[in-house]
Protein backbone atom coordinates (compact mmCIF):
# COMPACT_ATOMS: atom_id res chain seq x y z
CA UNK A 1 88.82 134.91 57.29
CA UNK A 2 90.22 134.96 53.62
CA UNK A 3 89.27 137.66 51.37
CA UNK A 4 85.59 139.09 51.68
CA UNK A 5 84.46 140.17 48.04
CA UNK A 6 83.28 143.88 47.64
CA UNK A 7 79.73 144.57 48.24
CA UNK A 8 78.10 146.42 45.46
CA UNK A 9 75.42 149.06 47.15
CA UNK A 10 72.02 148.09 45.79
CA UNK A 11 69.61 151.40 45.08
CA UNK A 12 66.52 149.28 46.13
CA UNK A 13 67.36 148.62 49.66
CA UNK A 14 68.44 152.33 49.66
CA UNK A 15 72.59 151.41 50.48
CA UNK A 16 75.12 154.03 51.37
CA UNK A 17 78.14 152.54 52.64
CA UNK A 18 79.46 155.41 55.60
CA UNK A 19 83.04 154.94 55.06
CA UNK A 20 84.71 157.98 57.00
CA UNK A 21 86.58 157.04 59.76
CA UNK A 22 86.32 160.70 61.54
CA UNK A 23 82.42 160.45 61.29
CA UNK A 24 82.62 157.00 62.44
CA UNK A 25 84.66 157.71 65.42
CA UNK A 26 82.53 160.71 66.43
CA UNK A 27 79.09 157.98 66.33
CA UNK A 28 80.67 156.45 68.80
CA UNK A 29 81.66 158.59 70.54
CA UNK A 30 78.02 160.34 70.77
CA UNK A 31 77.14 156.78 71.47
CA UNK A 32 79.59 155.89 74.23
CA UNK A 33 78.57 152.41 74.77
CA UNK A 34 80.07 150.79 77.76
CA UNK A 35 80.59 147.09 78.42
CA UNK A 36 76.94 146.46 79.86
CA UNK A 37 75.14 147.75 77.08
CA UNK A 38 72.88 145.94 74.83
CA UNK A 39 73.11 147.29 71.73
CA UNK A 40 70.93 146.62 68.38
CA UNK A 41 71.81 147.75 65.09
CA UNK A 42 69.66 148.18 62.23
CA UNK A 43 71.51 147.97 58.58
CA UNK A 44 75.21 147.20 59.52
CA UNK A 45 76.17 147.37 56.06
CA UNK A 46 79.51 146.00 55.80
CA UNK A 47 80.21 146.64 59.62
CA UNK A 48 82.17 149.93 59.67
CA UNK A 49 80.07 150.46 62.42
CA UNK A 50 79.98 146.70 64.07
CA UNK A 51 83.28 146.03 64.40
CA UNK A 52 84.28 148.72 66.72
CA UNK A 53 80.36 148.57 68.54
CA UNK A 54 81.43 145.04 69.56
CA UNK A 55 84.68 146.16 71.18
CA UNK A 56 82.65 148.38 74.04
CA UNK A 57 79.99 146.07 74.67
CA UNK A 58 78.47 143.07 76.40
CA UNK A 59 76.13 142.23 73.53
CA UNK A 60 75.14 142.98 70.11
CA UNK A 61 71.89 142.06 67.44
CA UNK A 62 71.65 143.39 64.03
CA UNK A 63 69.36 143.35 61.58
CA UNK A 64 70.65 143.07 57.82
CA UNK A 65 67.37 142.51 54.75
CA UNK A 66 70.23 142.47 52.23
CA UNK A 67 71.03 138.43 52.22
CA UNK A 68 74.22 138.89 50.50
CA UNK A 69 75.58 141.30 53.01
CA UNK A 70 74.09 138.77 56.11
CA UNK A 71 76.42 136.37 54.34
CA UNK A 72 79.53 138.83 54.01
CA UNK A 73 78.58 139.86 57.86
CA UNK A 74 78.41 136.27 59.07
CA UNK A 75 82.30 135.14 57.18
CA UNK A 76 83.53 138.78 58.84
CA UNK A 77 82.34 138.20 62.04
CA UNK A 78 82.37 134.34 62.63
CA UNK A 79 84.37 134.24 65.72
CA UNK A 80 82.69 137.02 67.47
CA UNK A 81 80.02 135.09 70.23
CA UNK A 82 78.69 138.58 71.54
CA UNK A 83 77.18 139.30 67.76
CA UNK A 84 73.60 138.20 66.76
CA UNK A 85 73.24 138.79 63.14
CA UNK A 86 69.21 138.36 61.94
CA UNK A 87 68.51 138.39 58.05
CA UNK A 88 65.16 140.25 58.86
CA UNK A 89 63.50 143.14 57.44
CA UNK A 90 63.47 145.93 60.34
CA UNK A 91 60.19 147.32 59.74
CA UNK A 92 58.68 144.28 61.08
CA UNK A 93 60.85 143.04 63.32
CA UNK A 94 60.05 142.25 66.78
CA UNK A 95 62.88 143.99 68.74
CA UNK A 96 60.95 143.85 71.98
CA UNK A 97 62.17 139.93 71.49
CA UNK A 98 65.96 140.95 72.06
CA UNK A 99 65.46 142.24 75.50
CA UNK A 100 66.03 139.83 78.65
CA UNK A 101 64.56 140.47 81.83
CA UNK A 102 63.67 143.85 81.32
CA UNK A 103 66.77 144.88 80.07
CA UNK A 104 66.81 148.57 77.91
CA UNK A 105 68.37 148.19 74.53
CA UNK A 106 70.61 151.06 73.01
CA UNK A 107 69.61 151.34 68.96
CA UNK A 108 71.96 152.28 66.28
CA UNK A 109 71.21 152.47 62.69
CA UNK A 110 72.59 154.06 59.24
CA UNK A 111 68.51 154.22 57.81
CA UNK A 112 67.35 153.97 54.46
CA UNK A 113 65.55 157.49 53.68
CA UNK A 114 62.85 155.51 52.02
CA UNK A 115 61.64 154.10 55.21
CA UNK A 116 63.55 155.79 58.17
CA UNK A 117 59.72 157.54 59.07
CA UNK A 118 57.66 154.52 59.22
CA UNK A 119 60.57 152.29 60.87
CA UNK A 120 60.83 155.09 63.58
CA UNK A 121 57.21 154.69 64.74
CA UNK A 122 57.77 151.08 64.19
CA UNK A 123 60.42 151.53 66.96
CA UNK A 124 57.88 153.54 69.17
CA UNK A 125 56.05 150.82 69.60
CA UNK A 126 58.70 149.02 71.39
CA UNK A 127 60.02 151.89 73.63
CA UNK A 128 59.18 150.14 77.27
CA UNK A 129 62.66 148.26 76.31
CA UNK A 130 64.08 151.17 74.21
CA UNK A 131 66.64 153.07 76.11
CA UNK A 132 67.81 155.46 73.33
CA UNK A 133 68.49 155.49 69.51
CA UNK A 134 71.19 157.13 67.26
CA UNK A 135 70.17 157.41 63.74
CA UNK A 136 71.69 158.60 60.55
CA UNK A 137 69.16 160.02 58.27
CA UNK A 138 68.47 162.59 55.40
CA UNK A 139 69.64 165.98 56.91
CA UNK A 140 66.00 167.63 56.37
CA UNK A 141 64.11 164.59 58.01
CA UNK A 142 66.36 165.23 61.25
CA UNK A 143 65.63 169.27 60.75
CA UNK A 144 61.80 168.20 60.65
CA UNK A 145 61.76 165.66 63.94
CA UNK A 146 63.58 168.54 66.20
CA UNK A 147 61.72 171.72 64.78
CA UNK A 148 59.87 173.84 67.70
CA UNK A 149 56.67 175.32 66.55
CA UNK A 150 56.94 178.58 64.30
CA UNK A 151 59.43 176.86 63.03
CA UNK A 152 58.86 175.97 58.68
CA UNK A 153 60.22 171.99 59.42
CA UNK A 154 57.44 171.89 62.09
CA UNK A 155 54.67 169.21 61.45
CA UNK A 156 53.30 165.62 62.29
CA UNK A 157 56.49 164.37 62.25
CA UNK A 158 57.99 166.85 64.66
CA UNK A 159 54.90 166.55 67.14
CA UNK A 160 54.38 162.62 67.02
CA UNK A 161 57.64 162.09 67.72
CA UNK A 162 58.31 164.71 70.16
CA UNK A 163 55.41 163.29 72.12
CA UNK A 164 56.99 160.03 72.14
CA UNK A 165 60.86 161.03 73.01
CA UNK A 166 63.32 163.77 73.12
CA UNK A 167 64.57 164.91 70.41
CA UNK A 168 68.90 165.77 69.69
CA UNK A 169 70.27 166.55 66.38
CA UNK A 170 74.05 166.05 66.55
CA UNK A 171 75.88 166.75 64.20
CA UNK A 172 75.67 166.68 60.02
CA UNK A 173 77.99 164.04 57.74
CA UNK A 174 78.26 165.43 54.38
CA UNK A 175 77.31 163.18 51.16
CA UNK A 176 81.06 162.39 50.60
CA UNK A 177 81.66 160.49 53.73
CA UNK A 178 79.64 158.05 52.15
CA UNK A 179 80.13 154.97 48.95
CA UNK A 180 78.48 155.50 47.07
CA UNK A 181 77.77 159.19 47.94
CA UNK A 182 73.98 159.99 48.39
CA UNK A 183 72.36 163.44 47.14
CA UNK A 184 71.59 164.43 50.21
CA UNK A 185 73.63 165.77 53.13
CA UNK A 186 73.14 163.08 56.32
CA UNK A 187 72.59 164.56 60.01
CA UNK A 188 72.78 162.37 63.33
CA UNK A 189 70.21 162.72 65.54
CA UNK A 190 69.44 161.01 69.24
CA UNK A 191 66.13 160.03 70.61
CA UNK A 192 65.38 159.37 73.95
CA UNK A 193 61.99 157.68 74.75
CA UNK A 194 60.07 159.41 77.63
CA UNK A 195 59.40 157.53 80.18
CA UNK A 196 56.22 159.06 80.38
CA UNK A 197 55.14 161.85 78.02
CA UNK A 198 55.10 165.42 79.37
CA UNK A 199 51.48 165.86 78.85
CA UNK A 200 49.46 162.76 77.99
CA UNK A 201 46.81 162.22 75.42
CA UNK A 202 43.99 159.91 75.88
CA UNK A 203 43.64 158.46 72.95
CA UNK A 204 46.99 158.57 70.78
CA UNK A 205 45.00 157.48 67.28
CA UNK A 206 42.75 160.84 67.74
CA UNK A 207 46.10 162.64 68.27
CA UNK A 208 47.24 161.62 65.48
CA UNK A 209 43.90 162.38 63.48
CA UNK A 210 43.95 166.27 64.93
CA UNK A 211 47.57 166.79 63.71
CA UNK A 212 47.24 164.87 60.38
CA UNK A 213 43.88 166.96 59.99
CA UNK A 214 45.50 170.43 60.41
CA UNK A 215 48.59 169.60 58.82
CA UNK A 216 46.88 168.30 55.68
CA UNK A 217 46.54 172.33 54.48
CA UNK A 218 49.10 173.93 56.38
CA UNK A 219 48.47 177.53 55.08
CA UNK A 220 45.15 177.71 56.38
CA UNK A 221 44.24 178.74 59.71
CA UNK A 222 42.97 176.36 62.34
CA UNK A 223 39.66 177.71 62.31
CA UNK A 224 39.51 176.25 58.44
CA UNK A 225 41.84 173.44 58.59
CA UNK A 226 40.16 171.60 62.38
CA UNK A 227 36.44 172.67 60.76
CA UNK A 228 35.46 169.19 60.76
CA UNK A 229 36.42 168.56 64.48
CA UNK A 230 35.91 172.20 65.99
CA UNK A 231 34.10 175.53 65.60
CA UNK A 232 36.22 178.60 65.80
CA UNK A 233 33.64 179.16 69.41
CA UNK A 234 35.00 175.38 70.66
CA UNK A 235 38.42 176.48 70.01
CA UNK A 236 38.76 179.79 72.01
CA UNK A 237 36.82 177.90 74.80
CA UNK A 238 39.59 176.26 74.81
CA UNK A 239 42.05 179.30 75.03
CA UNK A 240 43.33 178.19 71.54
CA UNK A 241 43.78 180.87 69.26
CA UNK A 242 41.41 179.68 65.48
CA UNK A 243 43.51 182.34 63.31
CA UNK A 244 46.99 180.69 63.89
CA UNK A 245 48.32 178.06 61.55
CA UNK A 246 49.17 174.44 62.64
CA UNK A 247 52.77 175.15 62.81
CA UNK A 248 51.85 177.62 65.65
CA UNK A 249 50.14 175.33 67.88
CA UNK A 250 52.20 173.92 70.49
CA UNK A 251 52.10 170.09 71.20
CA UNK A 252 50.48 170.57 74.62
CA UNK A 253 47.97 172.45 72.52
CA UNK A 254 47.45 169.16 70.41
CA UNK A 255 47.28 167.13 73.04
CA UNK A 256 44.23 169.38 74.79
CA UNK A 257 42.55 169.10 71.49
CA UNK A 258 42.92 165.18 71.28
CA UNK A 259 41.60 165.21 75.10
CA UNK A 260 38.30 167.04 73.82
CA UNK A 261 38.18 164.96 71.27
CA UNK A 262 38.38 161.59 73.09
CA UNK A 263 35.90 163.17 75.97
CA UNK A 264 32.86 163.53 73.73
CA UNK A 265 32.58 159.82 72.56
């Protein structure tokens, strides 16, 4: 294999090279793969995370923007047949392509914060053949996706992804596990896509509209913040409370709001 020259991390694709072999060993372990899994990961890096992923199982696809690294992946990992390696960007990659006869993939990634949000929903789109994720991501973004309402992180984020899949944070990896080390402490987190949702909106674009709407002035009460949609009246009928603030409306009380919604067209 000869000697791979160092990667420098590049600030524009948002690189953090994890390099802790304690935090490693605890991914996967929270990720347990066994030798039928199908696993994807997004932004290998310099495969601290690859190399041991392909011991455990049967195959693996990941997905690497940075040409120079899909270059230093491909001359590391050259004899390895189980390892697909696609110079893509993730955000608009087809992963639904991966899967074979119906087959649930298991996604891993180390995310750039810049676009771990959109690439998430990205994912959603894809969960028929999604059968759970492990991310690493800014600690606060993780605090915002599991926060129960009353709760300060609680917003669109928590809600439209709650909808979609449970929820786990795991465990926090501090900034110095990581080359070069970010500003930011890390947290892991595990989603697992629903196979249906708990309560199920109609119309997921006008669930999205509600929540963006009452979100979009989060101090105010709903009776201020929904005015457009609903009159304080429409909103007791509907045993919802218009004093509270959005981050006191559950996401079954979203949901019933979206319904409404999607019932007068």
């Amino acid at each position: 294999m000869g000697n791979l020259k160092p990667h420098k991390a590049r600030k524009r694709f948002g690189q953090n090279f994890l390099h802790d072999q304690g935090v490693i060993q605890a991914i996967l372990s929270a990720i347990s793969a066994s030798s039928d899994d199908h696993l994807v990961e997004i932004g290998p890096g310099q495969g601290a995370l690859t190399e041991p992923l392909l011991q455990d199982c049967k195959r693996l696809d990941v997905v690497e923007l940075d040409r120079d690294l899909v270059q230093l992946l491909e001359r590391k990992f050259s004899a390895q047949p189980k390892l697909s390696i696609h110079s893509a960007d993730a955000l608009f990659f087809d992963f639904g392509k991966l899967s074979e006869n119906g087959e649930k993939l298991r996604v891993i990634g180390n995310l750039p914060y810049n676009i771990s949000t959109p690439l998430m929903f990205h994912l959603l789109e894809g969960r028929a053949v999604i059968k759970d994720m492990h991310f690493m991501l800014q600690k606060e973004v993780v605090d915002r996706m599991q926060a129960q309402p009353g709760n300060k992180h609680y917003g669109k984020l928590s809600i439209m992804l709650q909808y979609h899949c449970h929820v786990e944070k795991l465990f926090d990896v501090p900034p110095e596990c990581f080359d070069p080390a970010p500003k930011v402490v890390s947290a892991i987190v595990r989603l697992i896509p629903h196979h249906e949702p708990p309560i199920k909106t109609e119309n997921p674009a006008l669930l999205s509209r509600v929540v963006t709407q009452a979100f979009s002035q989060r101090r105010k009460t709903l009776r201020n913040s929904l005015s457009g949609l609903f009159s304080a009246e429409q909103l007791i009928a509907h045993e919802i409370d218009p004093t509270l603030r959005a981050e006191n409306l559950s996401i079954e009380k979203f949901v019933k709001l979206s319904n409404v919604l999607n019932q007068r067209k």
